[in-house]
Protein backbone atom coordinates (compact mmCIF):
# COMPACT_ATOMS: atom_id res chain seq x y z
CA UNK A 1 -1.19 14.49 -13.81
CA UNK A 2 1.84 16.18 -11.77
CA UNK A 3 4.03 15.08 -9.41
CA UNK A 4 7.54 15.77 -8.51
CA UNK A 5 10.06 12.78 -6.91
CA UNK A 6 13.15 13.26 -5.49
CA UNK A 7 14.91 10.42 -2.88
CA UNK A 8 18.16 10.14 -3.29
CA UNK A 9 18.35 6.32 -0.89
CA UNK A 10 20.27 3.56 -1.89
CA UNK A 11 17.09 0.64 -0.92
CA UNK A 12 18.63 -2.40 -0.29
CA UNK A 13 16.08 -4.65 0.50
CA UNK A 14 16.42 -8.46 1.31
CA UNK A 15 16.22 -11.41 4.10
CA UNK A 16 19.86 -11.36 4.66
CA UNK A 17 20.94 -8.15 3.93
CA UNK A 18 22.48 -7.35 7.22
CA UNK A 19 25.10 -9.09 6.10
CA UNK A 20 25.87 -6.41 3.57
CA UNK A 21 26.32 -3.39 6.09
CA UNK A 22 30.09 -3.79 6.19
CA UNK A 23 30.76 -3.81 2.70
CA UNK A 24 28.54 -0.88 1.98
CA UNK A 25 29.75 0.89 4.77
CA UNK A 26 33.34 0.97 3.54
CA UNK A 27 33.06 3.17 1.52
CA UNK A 28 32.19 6.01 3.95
CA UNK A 29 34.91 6.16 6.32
CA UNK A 30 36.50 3.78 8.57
CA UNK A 31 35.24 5.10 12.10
CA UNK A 32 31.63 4.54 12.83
CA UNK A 33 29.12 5.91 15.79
CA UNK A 34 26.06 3.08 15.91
CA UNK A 35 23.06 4.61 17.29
CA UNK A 36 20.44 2.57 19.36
CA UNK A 37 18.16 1.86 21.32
CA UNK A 38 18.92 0.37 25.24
CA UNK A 39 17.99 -3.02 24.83
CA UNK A 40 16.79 -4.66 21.94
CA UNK A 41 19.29 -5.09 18.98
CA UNK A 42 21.14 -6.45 21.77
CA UNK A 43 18.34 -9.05 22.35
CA UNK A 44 18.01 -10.01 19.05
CA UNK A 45 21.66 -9.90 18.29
CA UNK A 46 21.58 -7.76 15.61
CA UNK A 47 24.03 -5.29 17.19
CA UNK A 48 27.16 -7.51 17.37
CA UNK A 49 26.08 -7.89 13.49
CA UNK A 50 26.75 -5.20 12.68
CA UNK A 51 29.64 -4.61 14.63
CA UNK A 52 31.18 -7.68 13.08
CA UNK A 53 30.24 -6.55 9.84
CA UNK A 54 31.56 -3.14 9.84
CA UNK A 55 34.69 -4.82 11.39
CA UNK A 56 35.67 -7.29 8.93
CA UNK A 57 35.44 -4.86 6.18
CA UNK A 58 38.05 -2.28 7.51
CA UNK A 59 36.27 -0.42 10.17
CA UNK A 60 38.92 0.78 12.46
CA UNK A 61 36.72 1.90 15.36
CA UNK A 62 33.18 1.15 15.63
CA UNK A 63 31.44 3.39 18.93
CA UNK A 64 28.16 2.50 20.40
CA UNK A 65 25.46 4.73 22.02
CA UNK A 66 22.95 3.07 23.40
CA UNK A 67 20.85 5.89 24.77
CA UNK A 68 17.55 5.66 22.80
CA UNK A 69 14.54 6.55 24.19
CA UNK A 70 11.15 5.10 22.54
CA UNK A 71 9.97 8.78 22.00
CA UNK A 72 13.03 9.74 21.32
CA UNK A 73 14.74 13.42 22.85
CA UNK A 74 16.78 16.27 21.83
CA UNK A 75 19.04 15.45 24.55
CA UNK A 76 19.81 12.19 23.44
CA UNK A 77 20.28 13.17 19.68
CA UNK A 78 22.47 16.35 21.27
CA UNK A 79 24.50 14.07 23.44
CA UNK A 80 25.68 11.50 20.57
CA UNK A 81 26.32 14.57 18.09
CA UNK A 82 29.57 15.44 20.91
CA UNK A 83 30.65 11.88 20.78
CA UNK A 84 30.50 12.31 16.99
CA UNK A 85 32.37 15.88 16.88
CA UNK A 86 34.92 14.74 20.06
CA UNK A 87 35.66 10.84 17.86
CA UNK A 88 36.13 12.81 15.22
CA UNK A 89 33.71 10.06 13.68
CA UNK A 90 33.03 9.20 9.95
CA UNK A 91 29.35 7.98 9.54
CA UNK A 92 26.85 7.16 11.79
CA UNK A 93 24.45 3.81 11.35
CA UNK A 94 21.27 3.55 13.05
CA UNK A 95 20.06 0.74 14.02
CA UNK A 96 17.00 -0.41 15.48
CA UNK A 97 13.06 0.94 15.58
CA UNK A 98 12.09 4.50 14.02
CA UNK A 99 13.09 5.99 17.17
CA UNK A 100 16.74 5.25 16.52
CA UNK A 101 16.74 5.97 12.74
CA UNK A 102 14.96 9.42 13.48
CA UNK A 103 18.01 9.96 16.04
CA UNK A 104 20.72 9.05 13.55
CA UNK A 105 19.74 11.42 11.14
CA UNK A 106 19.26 13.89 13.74
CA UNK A 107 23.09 13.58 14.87
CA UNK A 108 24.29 13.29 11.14
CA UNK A 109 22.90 17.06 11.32
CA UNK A 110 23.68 18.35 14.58
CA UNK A 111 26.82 16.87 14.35
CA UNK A 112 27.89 18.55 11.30
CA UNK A 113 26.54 22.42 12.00
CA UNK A 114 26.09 24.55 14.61
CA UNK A 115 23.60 24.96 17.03
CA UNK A 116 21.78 21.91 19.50
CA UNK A 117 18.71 19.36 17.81
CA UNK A 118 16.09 21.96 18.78
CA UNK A 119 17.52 24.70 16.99
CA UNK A 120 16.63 22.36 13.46
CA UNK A 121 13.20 21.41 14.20
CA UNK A 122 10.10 22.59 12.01
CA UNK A 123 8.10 25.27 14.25
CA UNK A 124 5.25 26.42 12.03
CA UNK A 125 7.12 29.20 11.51
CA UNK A 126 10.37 27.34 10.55
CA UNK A 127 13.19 26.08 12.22
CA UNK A 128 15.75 28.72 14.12
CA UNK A 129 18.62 26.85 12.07
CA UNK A 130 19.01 25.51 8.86
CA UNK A 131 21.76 23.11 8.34
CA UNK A 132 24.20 22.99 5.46
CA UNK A 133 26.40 19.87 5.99
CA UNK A 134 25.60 16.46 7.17
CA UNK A 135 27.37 13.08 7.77
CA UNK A 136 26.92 9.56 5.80
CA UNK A 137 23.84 7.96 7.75
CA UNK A 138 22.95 4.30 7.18
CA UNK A 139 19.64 3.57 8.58
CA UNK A 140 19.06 -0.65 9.73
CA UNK A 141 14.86 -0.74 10.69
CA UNK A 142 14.70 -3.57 13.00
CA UNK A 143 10.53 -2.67 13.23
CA UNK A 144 8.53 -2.77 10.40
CA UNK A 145 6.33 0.94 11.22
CA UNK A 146 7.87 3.91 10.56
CA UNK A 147 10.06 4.21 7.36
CA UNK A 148 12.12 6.28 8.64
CA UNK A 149 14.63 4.44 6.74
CA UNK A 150 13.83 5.83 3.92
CA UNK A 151 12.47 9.50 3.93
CA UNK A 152 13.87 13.40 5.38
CA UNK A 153 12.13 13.17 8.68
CA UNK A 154 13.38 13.05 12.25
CA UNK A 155 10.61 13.14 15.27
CA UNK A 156 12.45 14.52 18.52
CA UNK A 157 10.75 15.27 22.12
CA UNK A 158 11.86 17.72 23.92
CA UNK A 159 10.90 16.45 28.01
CA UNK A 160 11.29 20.46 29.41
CA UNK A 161 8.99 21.97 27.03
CA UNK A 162 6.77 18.86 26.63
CA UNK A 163 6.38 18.95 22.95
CA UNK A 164 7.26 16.96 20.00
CA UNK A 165 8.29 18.24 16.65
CA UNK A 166 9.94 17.06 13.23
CA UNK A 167 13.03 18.08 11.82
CA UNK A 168 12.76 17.80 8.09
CA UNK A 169 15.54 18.64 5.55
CA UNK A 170 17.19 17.47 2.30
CA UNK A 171 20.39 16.53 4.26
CA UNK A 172 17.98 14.46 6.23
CA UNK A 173 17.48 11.56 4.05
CA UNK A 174 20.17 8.37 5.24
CA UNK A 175 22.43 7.45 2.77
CA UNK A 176 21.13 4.06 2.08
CA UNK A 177 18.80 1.90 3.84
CA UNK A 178 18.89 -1.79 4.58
CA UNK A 179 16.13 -3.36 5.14
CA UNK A 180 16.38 -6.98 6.43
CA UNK A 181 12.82 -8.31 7.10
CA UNK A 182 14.69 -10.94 9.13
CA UNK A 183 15.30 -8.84 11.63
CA UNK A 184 11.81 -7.70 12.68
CA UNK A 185 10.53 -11.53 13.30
CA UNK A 186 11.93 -10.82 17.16
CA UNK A 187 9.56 -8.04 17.45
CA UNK A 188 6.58 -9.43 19.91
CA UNK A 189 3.01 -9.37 18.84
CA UNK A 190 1.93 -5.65 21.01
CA UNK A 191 5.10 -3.83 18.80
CA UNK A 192 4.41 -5.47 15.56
CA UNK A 193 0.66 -4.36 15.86
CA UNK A 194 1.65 -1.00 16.82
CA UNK A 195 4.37 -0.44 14.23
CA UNK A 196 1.96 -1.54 11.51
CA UNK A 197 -0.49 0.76 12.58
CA UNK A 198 1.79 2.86 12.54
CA UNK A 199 2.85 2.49 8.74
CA UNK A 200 -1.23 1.99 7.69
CA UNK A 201 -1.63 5.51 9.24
CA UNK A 202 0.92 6.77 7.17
CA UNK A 203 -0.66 5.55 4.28
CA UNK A 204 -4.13 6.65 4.91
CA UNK A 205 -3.07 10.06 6.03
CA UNK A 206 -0.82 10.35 3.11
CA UNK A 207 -3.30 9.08 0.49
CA UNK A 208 -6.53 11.27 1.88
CA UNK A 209 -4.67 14.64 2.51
CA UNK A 210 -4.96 17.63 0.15
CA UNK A 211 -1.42 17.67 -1.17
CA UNK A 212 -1.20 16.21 -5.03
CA UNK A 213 1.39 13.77 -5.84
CA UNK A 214 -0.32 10.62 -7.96
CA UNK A 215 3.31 8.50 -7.28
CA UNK A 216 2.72 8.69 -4.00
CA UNK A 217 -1.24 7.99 -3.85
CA UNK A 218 -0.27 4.55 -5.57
CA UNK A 219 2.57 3.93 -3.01
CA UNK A 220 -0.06 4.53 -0.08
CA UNK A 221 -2.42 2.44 -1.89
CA UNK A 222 -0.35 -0.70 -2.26
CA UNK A 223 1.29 -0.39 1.66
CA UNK A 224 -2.96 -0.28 2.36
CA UNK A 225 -3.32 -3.50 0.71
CA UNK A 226 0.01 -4.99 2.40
CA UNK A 227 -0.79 -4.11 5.87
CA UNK A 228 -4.50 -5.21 5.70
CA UNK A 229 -3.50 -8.70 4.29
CA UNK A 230 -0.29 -9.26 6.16
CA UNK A 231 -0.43 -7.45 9.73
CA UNK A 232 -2.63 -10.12 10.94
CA UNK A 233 -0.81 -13.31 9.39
CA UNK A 234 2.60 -11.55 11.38
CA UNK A 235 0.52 -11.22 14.42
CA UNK A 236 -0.64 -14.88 14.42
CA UNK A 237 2.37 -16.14 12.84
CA UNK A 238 5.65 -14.30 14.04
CA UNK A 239 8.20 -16.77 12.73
CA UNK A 240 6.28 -15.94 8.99
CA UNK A 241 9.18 -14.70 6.60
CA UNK A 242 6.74 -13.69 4.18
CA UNK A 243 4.60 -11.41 6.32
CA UNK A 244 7.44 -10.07 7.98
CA UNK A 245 8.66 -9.42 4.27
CA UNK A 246 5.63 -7.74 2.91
CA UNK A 247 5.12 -5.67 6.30
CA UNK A 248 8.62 -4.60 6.21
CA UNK A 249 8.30 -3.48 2.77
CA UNK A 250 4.81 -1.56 3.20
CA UNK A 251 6.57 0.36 6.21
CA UNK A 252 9.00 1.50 3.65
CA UNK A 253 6.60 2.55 0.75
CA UNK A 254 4.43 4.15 3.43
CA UNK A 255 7.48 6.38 4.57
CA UNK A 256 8.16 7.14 0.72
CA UNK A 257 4.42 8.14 0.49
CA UNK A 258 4.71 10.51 3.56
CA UNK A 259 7.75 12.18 2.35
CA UNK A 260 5.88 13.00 -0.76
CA UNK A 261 2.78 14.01 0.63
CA UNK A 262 3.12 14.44 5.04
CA UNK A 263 0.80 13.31 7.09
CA UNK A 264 -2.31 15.27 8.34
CA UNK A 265 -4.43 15.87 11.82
CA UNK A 266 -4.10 12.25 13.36
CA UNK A 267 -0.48 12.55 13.14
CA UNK A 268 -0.54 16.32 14.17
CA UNK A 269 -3.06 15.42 17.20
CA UNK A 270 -1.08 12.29 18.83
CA UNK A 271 2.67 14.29 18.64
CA UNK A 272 1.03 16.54 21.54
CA UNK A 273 0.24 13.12 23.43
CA UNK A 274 3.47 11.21 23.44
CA UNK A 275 5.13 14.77 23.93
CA UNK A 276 3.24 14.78 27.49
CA UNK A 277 2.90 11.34 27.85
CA UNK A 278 6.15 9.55 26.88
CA UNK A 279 5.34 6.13 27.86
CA UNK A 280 2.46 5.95 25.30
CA UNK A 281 3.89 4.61 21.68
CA UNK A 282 3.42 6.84 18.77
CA UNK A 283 1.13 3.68 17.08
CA UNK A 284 -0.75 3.15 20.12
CA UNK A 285 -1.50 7.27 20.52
CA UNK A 286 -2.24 6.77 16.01
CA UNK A 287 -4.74 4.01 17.34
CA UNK A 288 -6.76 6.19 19.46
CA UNK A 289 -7.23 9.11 17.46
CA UNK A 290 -7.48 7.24 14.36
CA UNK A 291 -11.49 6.92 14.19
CA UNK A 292 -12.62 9.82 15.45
CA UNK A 293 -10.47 12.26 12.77
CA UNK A 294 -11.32 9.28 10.43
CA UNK A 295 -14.74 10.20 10.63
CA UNK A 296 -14.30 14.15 10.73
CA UNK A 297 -12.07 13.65 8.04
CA UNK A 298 -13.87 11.61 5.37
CA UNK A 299 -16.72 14.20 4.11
CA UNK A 300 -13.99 16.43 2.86
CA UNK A 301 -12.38 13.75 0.47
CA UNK A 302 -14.97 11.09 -0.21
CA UNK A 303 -13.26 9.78 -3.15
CA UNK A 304 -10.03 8.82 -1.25
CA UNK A 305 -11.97 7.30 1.57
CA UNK A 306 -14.54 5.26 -0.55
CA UNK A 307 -10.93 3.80 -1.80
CA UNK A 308 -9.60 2.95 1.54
CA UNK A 309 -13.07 1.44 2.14
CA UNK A 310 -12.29 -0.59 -1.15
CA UNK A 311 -8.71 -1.29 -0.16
CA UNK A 312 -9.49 -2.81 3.18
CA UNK A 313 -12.20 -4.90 2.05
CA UNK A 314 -15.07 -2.95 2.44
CA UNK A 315 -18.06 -1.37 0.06
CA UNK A 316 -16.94 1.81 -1.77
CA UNK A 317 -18.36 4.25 0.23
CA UNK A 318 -16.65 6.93 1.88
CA UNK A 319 -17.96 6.45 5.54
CA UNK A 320 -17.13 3.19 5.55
CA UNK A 321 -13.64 3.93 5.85
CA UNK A 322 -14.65 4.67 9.25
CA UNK A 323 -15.78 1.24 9.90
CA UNK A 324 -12.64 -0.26 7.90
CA UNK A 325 -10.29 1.45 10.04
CA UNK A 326 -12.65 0.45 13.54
CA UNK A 327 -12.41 -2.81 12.50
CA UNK A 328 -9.13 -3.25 11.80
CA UNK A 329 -7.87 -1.76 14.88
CA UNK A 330 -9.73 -4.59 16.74
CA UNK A 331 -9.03 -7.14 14.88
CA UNK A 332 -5.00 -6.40 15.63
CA UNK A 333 -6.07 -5.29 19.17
CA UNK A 334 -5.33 -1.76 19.13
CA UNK A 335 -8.96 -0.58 19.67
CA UNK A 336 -8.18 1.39 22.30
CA UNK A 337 -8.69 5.18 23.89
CA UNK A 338 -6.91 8.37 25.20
CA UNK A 339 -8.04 7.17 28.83
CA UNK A 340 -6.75 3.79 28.12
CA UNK A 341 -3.61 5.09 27.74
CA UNK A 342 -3.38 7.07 30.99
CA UNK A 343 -4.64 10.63 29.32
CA UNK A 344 -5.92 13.00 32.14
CA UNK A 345 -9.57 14.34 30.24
CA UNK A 346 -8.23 17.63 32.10
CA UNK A 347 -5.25 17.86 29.98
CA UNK A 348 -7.47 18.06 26.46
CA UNK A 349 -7.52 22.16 26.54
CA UNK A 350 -3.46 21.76 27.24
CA UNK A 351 -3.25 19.27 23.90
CA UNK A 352 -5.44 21.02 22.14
CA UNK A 353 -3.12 24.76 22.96
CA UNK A 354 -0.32 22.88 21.69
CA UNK A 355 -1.81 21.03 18.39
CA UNK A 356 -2.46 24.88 17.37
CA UNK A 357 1.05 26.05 18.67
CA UNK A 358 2.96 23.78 17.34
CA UNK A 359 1.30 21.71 14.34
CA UNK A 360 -1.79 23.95 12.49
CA UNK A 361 0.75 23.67 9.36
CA UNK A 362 -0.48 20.57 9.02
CA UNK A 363 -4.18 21.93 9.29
CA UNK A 364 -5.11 23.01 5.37
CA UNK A 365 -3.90 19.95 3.80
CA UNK A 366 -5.85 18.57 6.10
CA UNK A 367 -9.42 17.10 4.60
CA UNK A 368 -11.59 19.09 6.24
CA UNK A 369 -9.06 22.09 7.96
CA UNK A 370 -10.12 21.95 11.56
CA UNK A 371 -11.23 24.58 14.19
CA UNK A 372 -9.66 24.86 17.98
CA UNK A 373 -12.97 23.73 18.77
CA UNK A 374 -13.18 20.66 16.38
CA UNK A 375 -9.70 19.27 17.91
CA UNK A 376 -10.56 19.80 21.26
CA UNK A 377 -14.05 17.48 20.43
CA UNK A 378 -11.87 15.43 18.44
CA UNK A 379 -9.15 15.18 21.48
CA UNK A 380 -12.89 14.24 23.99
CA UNK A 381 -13.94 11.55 21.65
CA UNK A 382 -10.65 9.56 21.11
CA UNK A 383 -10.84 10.49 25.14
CA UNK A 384 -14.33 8.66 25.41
CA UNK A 385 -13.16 6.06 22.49
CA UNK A 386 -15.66 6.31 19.85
């Protein structure tokens, strides 16, 4: 057995742990930049938290941007990086979905280098910059999908080229993450079920791919076992402290288990989507393409699969991770498809260009490494939905 581990996050974890930002913030600096989204840590209140917070423990200026998109953009992340330079600005919290943590990280790095946001994302061929310096980043998940919170990875859109990427590096990772399950209970039931889809498909994708890290697999496995038993009970049950708990906390393993290991061709497939579609959430594209790769996928690592079967309740076998995953998707009511959605069928041959421009990295850790042909059926039958 070999595996390598490396996350250098301070996890503070905890129903009431918002109330620790200010004291752990401290000792960063004493001007801070909070990025968010437009509307709803203001809703749930969880902004002027923080604020407070940050405040009564010797914060001296504490700046808002409020400019979040839900797939979030390079322009965005390239805007609050000025306010950052121009303040003259410490550390940078973010606070709010993945699409705000992804941004804050973003702006720790573009902030603290040269260059604009797209000049650090991951082509296959590498990114055109590589950063050296970065800024204290606190990262507040106020969704339980992502973890974000917790591993190197940013996922920007850029709305001129129409494609979505990841900016990955060491410098990446926040400085510490607090997770208060509290604050995801104001979440309604459409985002939790998409944000835990979200984290399961991290989990599956990270367990099943080709890349070796046993620390990982058992991270995935447990978040699979979280989310199968708990998504429901928070979907049913919002006000549920202990399913917001245990979904909060599978998000976060899942996001440890993708750091380790990435993701594979589901995730690869719907970044193409949202790119060109940005109104469809990155759970709700997962959702659609989930059962169709599922079932390419499975025949090249039946082990894995026969223990997702296992894991969501199902017999051992590796198809029937197919119908675990179908299943599932219903039950939370995210059985949905690519038309659904508002996907043109005369846009597959564009997706399918740009899943081999801009994501065939992803294609030999892949369990079975596809063809252009295979993701353009694949990209049909998630059209079709089945």
């Amino acid at each position: 057995m070999n595996f390598e581990f490396y996350l250098p996050v301070e996890i503070v974890f905890g129903v009431s742990s918002l109330e620790r930002v200010g004291n752990i913030a401290k000792r960063f600096g004493y001007k801070a930049l909070i990025v968010t989204g437009r509307k709803s840590s203001k809703e749930n209140g969880s902004l002027y938290k923080v604020i407070e917070s940050l405040k009564k423990n010797g914060a001296e200026e504490v700046l808002v941007f409020d400019h979040i998109e839900p797939n979030p953009t390079d322009k965005s992340v390239n805007l609050a990086s000025e306010i950052v330079v121009r303040e003259k600005v410490d550390f940078i919290v973010g606070l709010g979905g993945g699409s705000s943590l992804d941004s804050a990280k973003a702006v720790s790095i573009v902030s603290s280098n040269e260059g604009y946001a797209w000049d650090y994302v991951n082509y296959p061929e590498g990114p055109r910059l590589i950063p050296f310096l970065n800024r204290p980043v606190i990262c507040i998940p106020t969704t339980a999908g992502t973890g974000s919170e917790v591993n190197r990875y940013s996922v920007l859109s850029n709305p001129i080229r129409k494609e979505k990427l990841v900016l990955s590096h060491s410098l990446n990772y926040p400085k510490v993450a607090i997770v208060d399950p509290s604050l995801t209970v104001s979440m309604d039931r459409r985002l939790t079920a998409i944000t835990g889809i979200d984290a399961l498909m991290h989990a599956l994708e990270s367990l099943t791919n080709r890349v070796e890290n046993a620390f990982a697999d058992e991270l995935a496995m447990r978040a699979i076992e979280l989310i199968k038993g708990w998504l429901p009970v928070a979907l049913e049950e919002p006000e549920n402290l202990t399913a917001r708990t245990y979904m909060s906390y599978a998000a976060m393993l899942a996001g440890i288990a993708i750091d380790k290991k990435r993701v594979a061709l589901i995730h690869g497939m719907e970044h193409p989507v949202s790119a060109h579609y940005p109104k469809v959430a990155h759970g709700e594209g997962l959702a659609a393409l989930g059962v169709a790769i599922t079932e390419f996928n499975y025949r090249g690592n039946p082990s894995k699969y026969s223990l997702f079967a296992r894991l969501m309740g199902y017999e051992e076998k590796p198809h029937m991770a197919v119908r675990a995953l179908e299943d599932f998707l219903d039950r939370v009511g995210l059985r949905v498809s690519l038309r659904d959605l508002g996907v043109e069928r005369e846009k597959i041959e564009r997706l399918t260009e740009d899943v081999y421009i801009l994501s065939r990295s992803l294609f030999p850790i892949n369990p079975v490494e596809p063809t252009m042909e295979d993701v353009y059926r694949l990209y049909e039958r998630a059209y079709e939905g089945y």
